[in-house]
C-alpha atoms as a PDB file:
ATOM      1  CA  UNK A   1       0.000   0.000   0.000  1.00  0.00           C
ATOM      2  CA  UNK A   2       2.642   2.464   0.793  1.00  0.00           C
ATOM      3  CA  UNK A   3       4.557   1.441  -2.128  1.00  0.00           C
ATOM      4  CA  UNK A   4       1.578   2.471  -4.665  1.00  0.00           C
ATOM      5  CA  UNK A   5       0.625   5.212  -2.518  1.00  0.00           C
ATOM      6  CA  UNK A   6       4.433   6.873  -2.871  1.00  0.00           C
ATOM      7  CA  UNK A   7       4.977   6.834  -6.476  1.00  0.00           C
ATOM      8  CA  UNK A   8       3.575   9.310  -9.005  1.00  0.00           C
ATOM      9  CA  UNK A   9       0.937   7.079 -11.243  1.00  0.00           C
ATOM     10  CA  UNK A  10       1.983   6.118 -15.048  1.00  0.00           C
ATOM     11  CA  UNK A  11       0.125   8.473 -16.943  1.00  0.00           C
ATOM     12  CA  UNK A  12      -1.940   7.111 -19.614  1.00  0.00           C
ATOM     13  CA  UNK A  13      -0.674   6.558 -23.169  1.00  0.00           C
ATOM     14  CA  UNK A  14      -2.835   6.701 -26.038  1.00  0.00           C
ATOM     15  CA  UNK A  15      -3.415   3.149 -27.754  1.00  0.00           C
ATOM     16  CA  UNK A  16      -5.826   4.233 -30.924  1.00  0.00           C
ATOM     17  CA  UNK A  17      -6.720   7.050 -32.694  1.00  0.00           C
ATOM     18  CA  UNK A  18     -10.308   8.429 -32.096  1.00  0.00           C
ATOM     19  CA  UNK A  19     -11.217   7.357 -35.751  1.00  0.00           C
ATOM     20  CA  UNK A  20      -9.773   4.281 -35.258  1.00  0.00           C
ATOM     21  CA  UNK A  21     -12.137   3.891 -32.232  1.00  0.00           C
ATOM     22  CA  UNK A  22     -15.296   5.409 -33.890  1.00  0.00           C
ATOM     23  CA  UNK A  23     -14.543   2.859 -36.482  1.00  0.00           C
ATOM     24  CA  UNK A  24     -14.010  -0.265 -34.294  1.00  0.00           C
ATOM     25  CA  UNK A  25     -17.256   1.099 -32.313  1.00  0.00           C
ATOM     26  CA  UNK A  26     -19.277   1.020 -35.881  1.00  0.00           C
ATOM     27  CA  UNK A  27     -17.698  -2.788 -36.702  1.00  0.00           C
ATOM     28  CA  UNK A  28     -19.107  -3.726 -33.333  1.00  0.00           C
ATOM     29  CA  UNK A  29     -22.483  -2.439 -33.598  1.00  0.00           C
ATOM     30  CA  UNK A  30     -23.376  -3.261 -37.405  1.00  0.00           C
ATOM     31  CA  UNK A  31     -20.735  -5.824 -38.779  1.00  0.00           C
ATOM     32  CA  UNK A  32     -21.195  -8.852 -36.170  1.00  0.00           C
ATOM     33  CA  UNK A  33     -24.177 -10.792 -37.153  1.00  0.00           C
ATOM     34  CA  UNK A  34     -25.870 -12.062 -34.368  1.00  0.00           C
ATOM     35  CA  UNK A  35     -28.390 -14.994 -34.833  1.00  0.00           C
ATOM     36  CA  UNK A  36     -31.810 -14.712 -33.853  1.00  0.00           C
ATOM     37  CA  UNK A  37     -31.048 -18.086 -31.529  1.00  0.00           C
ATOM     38  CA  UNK A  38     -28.137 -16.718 -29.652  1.00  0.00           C
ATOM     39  CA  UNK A  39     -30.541 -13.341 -28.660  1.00  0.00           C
ATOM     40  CA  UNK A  40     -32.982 -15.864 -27.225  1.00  0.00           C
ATOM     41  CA  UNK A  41     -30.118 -17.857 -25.651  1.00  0.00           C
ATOM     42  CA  UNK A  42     -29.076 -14.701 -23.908  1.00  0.00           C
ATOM     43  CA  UNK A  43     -32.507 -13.822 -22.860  1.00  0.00           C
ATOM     44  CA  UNK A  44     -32.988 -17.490 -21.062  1.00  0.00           C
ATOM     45  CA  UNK A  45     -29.856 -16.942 -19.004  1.00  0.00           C
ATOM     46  CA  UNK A  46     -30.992 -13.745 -17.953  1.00  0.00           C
ATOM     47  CA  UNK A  47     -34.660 -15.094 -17.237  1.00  0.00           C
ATOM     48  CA  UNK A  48     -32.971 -18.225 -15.349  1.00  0.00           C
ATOM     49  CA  UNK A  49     -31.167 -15.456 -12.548  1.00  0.00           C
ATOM     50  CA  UNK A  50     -34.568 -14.796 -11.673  1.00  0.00           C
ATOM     51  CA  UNK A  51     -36.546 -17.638 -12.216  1.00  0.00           C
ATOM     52  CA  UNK A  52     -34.115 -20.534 -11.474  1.00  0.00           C
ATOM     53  CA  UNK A  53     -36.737 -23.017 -10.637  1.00  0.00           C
ATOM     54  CA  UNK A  54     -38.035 -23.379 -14.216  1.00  0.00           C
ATOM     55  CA  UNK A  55     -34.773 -23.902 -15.585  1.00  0.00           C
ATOM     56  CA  UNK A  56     -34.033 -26.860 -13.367  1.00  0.00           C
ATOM     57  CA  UNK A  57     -31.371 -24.958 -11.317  1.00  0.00           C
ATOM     58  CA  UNK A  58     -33.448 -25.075  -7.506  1.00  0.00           C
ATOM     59  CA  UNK A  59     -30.455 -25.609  -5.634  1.00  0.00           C
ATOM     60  CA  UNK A  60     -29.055 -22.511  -7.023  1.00  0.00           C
ATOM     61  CA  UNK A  61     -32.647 -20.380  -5.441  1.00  0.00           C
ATOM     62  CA  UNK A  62     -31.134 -19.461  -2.098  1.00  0.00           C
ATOM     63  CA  UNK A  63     -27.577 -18.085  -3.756  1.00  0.00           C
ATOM     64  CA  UNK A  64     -29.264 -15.546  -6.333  1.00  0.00           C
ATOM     65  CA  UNK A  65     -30.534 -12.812  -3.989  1.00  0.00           C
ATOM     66  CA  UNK A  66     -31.177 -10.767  -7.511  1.00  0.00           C
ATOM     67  CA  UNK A  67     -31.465 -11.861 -10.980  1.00  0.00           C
ATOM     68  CA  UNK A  68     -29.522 -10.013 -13.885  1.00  0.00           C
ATOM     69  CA  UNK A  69     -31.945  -6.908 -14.990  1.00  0.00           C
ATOM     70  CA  UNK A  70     -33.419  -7.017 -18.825  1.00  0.00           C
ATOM     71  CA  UNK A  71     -30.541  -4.794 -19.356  1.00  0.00           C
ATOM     72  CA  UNK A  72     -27.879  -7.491 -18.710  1.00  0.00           C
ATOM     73  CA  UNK A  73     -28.984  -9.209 -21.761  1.00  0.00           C
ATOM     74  CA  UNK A  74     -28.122  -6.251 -23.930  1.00  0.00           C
ATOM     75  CA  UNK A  75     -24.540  -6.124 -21.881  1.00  0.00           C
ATOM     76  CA  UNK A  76     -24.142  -9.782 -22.279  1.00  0.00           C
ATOM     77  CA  UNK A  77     -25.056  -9.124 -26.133  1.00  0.00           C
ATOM     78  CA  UNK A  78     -22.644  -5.896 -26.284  1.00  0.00           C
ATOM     79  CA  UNK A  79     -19.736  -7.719 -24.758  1.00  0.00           C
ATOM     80  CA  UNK A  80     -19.678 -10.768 -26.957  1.00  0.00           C
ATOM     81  CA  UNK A  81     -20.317  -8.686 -30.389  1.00  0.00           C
ATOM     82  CA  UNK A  82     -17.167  -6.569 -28.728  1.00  0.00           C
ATOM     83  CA  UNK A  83     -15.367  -9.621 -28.136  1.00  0.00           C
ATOM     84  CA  UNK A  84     -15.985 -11.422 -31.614  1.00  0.00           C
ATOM     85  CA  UNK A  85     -14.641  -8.144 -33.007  1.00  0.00           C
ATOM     86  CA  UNK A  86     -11.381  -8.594 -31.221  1.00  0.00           C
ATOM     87  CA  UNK A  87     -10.906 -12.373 -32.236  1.00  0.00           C
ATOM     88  CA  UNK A  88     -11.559 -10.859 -35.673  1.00  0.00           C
ATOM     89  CA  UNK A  89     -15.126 -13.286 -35.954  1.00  0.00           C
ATOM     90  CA  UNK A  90     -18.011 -12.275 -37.654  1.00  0.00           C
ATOM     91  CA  UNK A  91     -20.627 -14.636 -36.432  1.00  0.00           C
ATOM     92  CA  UNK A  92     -20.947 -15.444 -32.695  1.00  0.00           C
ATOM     93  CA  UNK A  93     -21.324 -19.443 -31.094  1.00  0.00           C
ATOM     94  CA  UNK A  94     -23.970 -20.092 -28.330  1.00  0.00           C
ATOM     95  CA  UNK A  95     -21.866 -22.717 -27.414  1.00  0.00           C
ATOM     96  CA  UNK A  96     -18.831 -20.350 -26.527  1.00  0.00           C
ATOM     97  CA  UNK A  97     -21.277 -17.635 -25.520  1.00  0.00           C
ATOM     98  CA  UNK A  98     -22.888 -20.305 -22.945  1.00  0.00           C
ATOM     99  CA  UNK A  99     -19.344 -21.439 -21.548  1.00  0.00           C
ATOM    100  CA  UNK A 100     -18.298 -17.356 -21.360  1.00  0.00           C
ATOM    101  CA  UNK A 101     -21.222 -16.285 -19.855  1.00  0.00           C
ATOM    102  CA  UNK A 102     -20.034 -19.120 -16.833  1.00  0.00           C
ATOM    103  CA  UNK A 103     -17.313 -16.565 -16.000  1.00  0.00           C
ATOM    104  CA  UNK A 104     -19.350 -13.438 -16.311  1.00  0.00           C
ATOM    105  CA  UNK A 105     -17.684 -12.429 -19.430  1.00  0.00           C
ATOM    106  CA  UNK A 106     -19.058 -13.463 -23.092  1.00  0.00           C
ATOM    107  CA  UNK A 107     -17.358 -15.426 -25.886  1.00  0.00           C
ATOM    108  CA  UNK A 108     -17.266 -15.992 -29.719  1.00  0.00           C
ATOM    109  CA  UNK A 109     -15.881 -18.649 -32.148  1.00  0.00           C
ATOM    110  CA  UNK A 110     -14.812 -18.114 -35.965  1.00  0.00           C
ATOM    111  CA  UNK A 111     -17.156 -19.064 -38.194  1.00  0.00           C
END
């Protein structure tokens, strides 16, 4: 603690241009097809944090004092379009989205 606290902090460097980040931004949102199956997918994990009873996970009732909000679906849907940008996919897996979403974080395979 002292040792972070006594040193004058890295200053940030810049890693992109703006354009190059407007652009990425634009790849995200409009050039990563994702399938009609995978949005439902996304939806039923969401739905099982608050209902866990109909999706045969009971036992897990008494750990989930909140389910995700509808919102986390569109987070869990913006992270793994982001993330099939970076692995340079352009169609997202639910069966890497499903093992992802395990950690809290979302996944996508190469077509």
């Amino acid at each position: 603690m002292e040792r972070m606290g006594s040193e004058t902090p890295p200053l940030p460097a810049p890693v992109m241009e703006a354009r190059d980040l407007s652009n990425a931004q634009y790849a995200v949102h409009n050039e990563i097809f994702v399938d009609d199956r995978l949005k439902e997918y996304v939806l039923s994990l969401v739905e099982a944090t608050r209902n866990p009873e109909q999706y045969g996970l009971k036992p897990l009732t008494p750990l989930i004092a909140l389910g995700a909000s509808p919102r986390a679906s569109l987070g869990l849907l913006r992270a793994s379009r982001a993330h099939a940008y970076l692995r340079e996919a352009r169609v997202m897996s639910r069966l890497t989205t499903s093992a992802r979403s395990r950690r809290t974080s979302c996944a996508t395979a190469s077509a």
